[in-house]
C-alpha atoms as a PDB file:
ATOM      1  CA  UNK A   1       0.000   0.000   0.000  1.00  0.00           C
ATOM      2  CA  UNK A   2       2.561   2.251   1.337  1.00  0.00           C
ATOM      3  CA  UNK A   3       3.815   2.390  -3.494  1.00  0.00           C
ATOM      4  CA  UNK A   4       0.585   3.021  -4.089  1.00  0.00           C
ATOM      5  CA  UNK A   5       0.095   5.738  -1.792  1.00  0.00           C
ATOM      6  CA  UNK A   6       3.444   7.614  -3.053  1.00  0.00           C
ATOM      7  CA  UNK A   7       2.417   6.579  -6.576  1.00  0.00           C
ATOM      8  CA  UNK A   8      -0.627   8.557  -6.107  1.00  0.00           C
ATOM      9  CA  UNK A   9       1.283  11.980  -4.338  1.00  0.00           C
ATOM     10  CA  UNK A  10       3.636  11.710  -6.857  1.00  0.00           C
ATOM     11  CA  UNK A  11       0.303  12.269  -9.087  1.00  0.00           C
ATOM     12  CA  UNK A  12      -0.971  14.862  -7.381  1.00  0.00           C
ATOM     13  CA  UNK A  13       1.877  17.138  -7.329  1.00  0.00           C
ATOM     14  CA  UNK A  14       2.144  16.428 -10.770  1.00  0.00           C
ATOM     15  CA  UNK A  15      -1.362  17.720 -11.090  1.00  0.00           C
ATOM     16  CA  UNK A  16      -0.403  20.972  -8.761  1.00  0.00           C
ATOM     17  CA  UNK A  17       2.240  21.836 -11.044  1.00  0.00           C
ATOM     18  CA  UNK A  18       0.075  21.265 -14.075  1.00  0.00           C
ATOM     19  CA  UNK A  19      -1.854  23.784 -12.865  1.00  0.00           C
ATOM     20  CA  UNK A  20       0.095  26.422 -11.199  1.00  0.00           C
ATOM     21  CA  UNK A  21       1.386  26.401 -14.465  1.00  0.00           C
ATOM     22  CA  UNK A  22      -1.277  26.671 -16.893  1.00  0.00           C
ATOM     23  CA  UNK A  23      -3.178  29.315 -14.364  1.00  0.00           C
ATOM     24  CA  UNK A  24      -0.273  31.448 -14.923  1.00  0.00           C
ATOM     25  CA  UNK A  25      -0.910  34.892 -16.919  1.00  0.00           C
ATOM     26  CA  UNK A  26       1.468  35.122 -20.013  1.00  0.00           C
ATOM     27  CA  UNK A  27       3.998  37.656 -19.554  1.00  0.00           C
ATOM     28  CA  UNK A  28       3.940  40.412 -21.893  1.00  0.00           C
ATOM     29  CA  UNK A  29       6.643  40.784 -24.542  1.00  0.00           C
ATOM     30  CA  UNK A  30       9.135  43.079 -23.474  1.00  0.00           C
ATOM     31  CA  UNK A  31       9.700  46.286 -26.096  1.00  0.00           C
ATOM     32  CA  UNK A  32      12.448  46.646 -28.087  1.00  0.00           C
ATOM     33  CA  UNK A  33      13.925  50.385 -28.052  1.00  0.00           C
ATOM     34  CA  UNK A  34      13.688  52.144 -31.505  1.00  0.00           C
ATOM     35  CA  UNK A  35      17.147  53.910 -32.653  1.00  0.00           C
ATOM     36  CA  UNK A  36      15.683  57.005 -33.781  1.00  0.00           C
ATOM     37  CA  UNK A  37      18.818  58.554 -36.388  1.00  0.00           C
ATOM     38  CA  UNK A  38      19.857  62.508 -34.832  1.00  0.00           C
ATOM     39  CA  UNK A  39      21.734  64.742 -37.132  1.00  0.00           C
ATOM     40  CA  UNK A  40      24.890  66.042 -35.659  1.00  0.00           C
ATOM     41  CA  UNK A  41      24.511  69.832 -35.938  1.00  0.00           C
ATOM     42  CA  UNK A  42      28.106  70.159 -35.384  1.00  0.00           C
ATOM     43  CA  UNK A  43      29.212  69.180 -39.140  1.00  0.00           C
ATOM     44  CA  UNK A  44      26.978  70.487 -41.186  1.00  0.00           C
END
């Protein structure tokens, strides 16, 4: 009894994990900066 008793919390943390994991919100995409081009005044 005492391998079917681990079998099944072995199962149920499984199951936990499952779905701590598929409850979690997707993060959002983190932005990428822009390079915006600046004219050097200097040479012109």
């Amino acid at each position: 009894m005492d391998y079917l008793e681990k079998a099944l919390e072995a199962l149920e943390d499984l199951v936990r994990r499952l779905i701590d994991w598929l409850s979690e919100p997707e993060g959002e995409p983190e932005l990428e900066p822009i390079p915006i081009p600046v004219r050097d005044r200097q040479y012109r």
